[in-house]
Protein backbone atom coordinates (compact mmCIF):
# COMPACT_ATOMS: atom_id res chain seq x y z
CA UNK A 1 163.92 -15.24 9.98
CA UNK A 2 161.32 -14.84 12.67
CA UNK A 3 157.77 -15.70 11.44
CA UNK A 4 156.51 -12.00 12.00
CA UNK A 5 158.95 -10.67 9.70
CA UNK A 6 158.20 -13.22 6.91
CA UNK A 7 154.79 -12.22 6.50
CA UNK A 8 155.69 -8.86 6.51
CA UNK A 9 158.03 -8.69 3.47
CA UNK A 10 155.62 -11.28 1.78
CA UNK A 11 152.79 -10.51 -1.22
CA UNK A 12 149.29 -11.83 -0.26
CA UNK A 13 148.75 -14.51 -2.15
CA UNK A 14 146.04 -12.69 -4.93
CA UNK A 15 149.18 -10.16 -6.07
CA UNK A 16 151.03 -13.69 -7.05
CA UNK A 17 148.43 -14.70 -9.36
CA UNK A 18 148.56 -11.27 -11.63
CA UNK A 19 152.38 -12.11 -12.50
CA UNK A 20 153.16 -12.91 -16.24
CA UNK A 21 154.20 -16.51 -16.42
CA UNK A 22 157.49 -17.04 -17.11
CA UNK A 23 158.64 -17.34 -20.89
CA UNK A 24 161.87 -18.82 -21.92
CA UNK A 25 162.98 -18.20 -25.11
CA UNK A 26 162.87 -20.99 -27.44
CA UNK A 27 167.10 -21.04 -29.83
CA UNK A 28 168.10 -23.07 -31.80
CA UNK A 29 170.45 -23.16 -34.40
CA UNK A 30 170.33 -25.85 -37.55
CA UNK A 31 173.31 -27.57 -38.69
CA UNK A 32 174.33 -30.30 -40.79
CA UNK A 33 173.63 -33.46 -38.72
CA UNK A 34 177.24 -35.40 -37.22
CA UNK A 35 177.12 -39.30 -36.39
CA UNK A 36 177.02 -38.62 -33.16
CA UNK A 37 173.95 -37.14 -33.10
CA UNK A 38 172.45 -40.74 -34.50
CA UNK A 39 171.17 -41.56 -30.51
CA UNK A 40 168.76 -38.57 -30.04
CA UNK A 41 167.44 -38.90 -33.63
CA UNK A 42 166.62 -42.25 -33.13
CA UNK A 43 164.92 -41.16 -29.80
CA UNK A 44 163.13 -38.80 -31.63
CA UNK A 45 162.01 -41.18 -34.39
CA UNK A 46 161.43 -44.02 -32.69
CA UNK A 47 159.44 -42.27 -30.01
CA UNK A 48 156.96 -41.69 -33.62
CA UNK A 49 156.82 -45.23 -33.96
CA UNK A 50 155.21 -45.91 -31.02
CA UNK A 51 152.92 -43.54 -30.57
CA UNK A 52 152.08 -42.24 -33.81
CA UNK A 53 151.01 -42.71 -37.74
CA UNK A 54 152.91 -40.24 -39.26
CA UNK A 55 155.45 -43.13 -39.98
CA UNK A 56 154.23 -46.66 -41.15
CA UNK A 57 157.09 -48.37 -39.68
CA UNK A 58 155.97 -50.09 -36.49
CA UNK A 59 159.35 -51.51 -35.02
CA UNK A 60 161.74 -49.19 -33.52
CA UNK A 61 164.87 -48.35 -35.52
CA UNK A 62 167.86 -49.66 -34.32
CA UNK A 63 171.30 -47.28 -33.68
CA UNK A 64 172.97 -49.22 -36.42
CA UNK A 65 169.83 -48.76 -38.95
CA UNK A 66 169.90 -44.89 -38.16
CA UNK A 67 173.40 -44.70 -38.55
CA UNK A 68 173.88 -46.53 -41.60
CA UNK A 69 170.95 -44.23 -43.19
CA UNK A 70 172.98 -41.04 -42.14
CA UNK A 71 176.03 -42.55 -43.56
CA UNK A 72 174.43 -43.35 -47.12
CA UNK A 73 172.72 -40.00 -47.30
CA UNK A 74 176.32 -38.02 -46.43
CA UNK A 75 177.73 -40.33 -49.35
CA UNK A 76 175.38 -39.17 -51.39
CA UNK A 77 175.11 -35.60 -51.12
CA UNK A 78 171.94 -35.48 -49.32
CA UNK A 79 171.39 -32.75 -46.45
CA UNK A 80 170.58 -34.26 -43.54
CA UNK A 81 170.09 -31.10 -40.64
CA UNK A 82 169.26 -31.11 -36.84
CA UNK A 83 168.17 -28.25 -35.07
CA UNK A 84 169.95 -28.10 -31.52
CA UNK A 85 169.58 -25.64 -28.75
CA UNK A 86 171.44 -23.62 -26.92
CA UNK A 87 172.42 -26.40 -24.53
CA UNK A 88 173.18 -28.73 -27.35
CA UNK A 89 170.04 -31.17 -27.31
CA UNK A 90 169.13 -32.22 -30.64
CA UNK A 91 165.20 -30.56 -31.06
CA UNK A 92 164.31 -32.11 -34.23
CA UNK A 93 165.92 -33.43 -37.71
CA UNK A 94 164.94 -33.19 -41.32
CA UNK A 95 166.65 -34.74 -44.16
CA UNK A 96 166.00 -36.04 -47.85
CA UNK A 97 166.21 -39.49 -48.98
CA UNK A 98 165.95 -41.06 -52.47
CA UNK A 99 162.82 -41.56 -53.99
CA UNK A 100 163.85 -44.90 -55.77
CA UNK A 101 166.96 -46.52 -56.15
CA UNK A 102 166.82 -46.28 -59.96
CA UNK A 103 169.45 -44.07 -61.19
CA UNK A 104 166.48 -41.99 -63.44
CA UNK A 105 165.15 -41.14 -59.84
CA UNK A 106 168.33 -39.65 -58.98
CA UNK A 107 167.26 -36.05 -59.09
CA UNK A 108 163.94 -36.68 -57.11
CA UNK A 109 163.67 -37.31 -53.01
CA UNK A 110 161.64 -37.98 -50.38
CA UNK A 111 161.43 -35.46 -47.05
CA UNK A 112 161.48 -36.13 -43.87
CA UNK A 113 161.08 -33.64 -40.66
CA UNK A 114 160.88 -35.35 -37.09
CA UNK A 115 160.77 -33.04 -33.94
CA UNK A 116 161.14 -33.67 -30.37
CA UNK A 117 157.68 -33.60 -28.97
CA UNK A 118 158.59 -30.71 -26.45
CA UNK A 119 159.56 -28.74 -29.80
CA UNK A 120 156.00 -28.96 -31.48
CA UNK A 121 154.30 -26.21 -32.43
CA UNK A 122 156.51 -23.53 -32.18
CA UNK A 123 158.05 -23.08 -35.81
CA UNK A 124 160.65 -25.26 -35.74
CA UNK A 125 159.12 -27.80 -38.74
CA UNK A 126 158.94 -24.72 -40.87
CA UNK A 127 162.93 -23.46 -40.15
CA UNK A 128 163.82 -26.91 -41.11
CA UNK A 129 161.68 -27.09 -44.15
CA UNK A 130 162.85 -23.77 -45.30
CA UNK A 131 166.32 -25.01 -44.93
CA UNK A 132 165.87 -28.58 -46.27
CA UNK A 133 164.68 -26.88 -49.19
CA UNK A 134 167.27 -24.55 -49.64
CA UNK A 135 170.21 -26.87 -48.81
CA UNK A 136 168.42 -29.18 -51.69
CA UNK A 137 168.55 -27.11 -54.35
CA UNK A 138 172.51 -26.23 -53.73
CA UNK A 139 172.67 -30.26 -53.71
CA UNK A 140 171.27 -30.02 -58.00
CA UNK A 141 168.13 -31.97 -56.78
CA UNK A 142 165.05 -31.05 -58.73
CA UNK A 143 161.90 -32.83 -57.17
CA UNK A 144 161.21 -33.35 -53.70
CA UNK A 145 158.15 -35.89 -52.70
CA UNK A 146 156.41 -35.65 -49.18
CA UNK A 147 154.45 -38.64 -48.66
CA UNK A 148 152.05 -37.72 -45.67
CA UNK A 149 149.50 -39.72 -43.55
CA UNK A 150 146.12 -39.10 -44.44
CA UNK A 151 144.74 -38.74 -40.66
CA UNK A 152 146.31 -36.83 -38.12
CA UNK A 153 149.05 -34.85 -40.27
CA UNK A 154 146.85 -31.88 -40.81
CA UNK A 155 149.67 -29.44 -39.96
CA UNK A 156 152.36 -31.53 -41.94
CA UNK A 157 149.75 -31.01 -44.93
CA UNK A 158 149.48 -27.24 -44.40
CA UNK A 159 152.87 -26.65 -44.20
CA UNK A 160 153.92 -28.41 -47.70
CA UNK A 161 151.04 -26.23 -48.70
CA UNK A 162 152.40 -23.25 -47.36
CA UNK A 163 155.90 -23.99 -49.11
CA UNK A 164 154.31 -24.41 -52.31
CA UNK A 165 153.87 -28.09 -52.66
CA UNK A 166 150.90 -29.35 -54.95
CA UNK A 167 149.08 -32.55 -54.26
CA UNK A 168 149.68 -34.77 -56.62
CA UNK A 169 147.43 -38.25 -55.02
CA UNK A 170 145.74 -39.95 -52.27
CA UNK A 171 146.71 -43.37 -52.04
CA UNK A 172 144.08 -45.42 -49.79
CA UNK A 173 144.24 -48.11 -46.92
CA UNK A 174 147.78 -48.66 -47.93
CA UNK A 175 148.77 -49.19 -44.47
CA UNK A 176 147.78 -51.08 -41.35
CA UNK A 177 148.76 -49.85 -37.87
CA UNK A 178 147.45 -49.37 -34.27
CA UNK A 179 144.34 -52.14 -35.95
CA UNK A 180 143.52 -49.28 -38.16
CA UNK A 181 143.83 -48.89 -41.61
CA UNK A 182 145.54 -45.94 -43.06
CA UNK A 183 146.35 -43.58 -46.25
CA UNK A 184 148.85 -41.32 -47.77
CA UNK A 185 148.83 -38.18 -49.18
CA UNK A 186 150.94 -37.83 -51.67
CA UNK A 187 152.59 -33.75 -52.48
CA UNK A 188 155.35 -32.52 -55.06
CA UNK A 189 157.94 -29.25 -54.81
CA UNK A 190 159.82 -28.80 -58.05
CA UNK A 191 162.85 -27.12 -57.36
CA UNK A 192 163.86 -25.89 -61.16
């Protein structure tokens, strides 16, 4: 193409400006989680090790730690869900775990939602929640437990809210990480 007859056929540069920016739609589709999935949650999680408090732990989970948890929770009964898109990347993960090993704790758990940081902010934690909860209650569990950091899990906090968790206690400096001390936030669902 000759250079004359480029700048004919093209937009001066102010018209490009006034054009909508391009939105892809964010699917997804939640499912119960497979052992091969165990590598991108463990991206996911891990990736919340280092750079965040929203878990305490402050070594990165192996492969064979996350896949030993996924195969104690599918013995169990547990859900364990991933959300995946369209092109079959793994966007997040939610499960519940036992509360306490005691067998009276049997019918109480602990939740857990983890999203890829690209997936933030755009509903996803609440889809999973919705289902967690849902997919717990066909389990027969009747207590779930969220226990959330104190600083820096605002959201997490308002979304228990939101699904009708009550706090039940604030537990303080109980751990240390990035030289900081930190606390928990303790919230309840009954399920009954």
């Amino acid at each position: 193409m000759l250079e004359e007859e480029y700048q004919a056929t093209n937009r001066p540069v102010g018209a490009q400006r006034n054009l909508p920016p391009l939105e892809v739609p964010f699917e997804y589709s939640i499912r119960d989680a497979r052992l091969e999935d165990m590598p991108d949650i463990r991206e996911i999680y891990n990736h919340y090790v280092a750079n965040s408090t929203v878990t305490f732990d402050e070594v990165a989970q192996s492969l064979r730690e996350t896949r030993a948890k996924f195969q104690h929770l599918k013995k169990l009964g547990m859900p364990y869900l991933v959300a995946e898109s369209a092109g079959q990347q793994i966007l997040g993960y939610a499960y519940v775990y036992p509360w306490k090993e005691k067998a009276a704790y049997r019918f109480t758990v602990e939740n857990s939602i983890y999203l890829r940081a690209a997936s933030t902010g755009k509903g996803l934690g609440t889809v999973l929640m919705g289902e967690l909860i849902l997919r717990s209650k066909q389990a027969g569990l009747k207590e779930i437990i969220a226990v959330i950091a104190d600083r820096g899990a605002d959201a997490s906090i308002k979304m228990h809210r939101d699904f009708g968790f009550k706090e039940i206690g604030r537990m303080g400096k109980v751990g240390f990480k990035f030289d900081r001390w930190l606390g928990t936030v303790l919230m309840q669902k009954s399920l009954k």
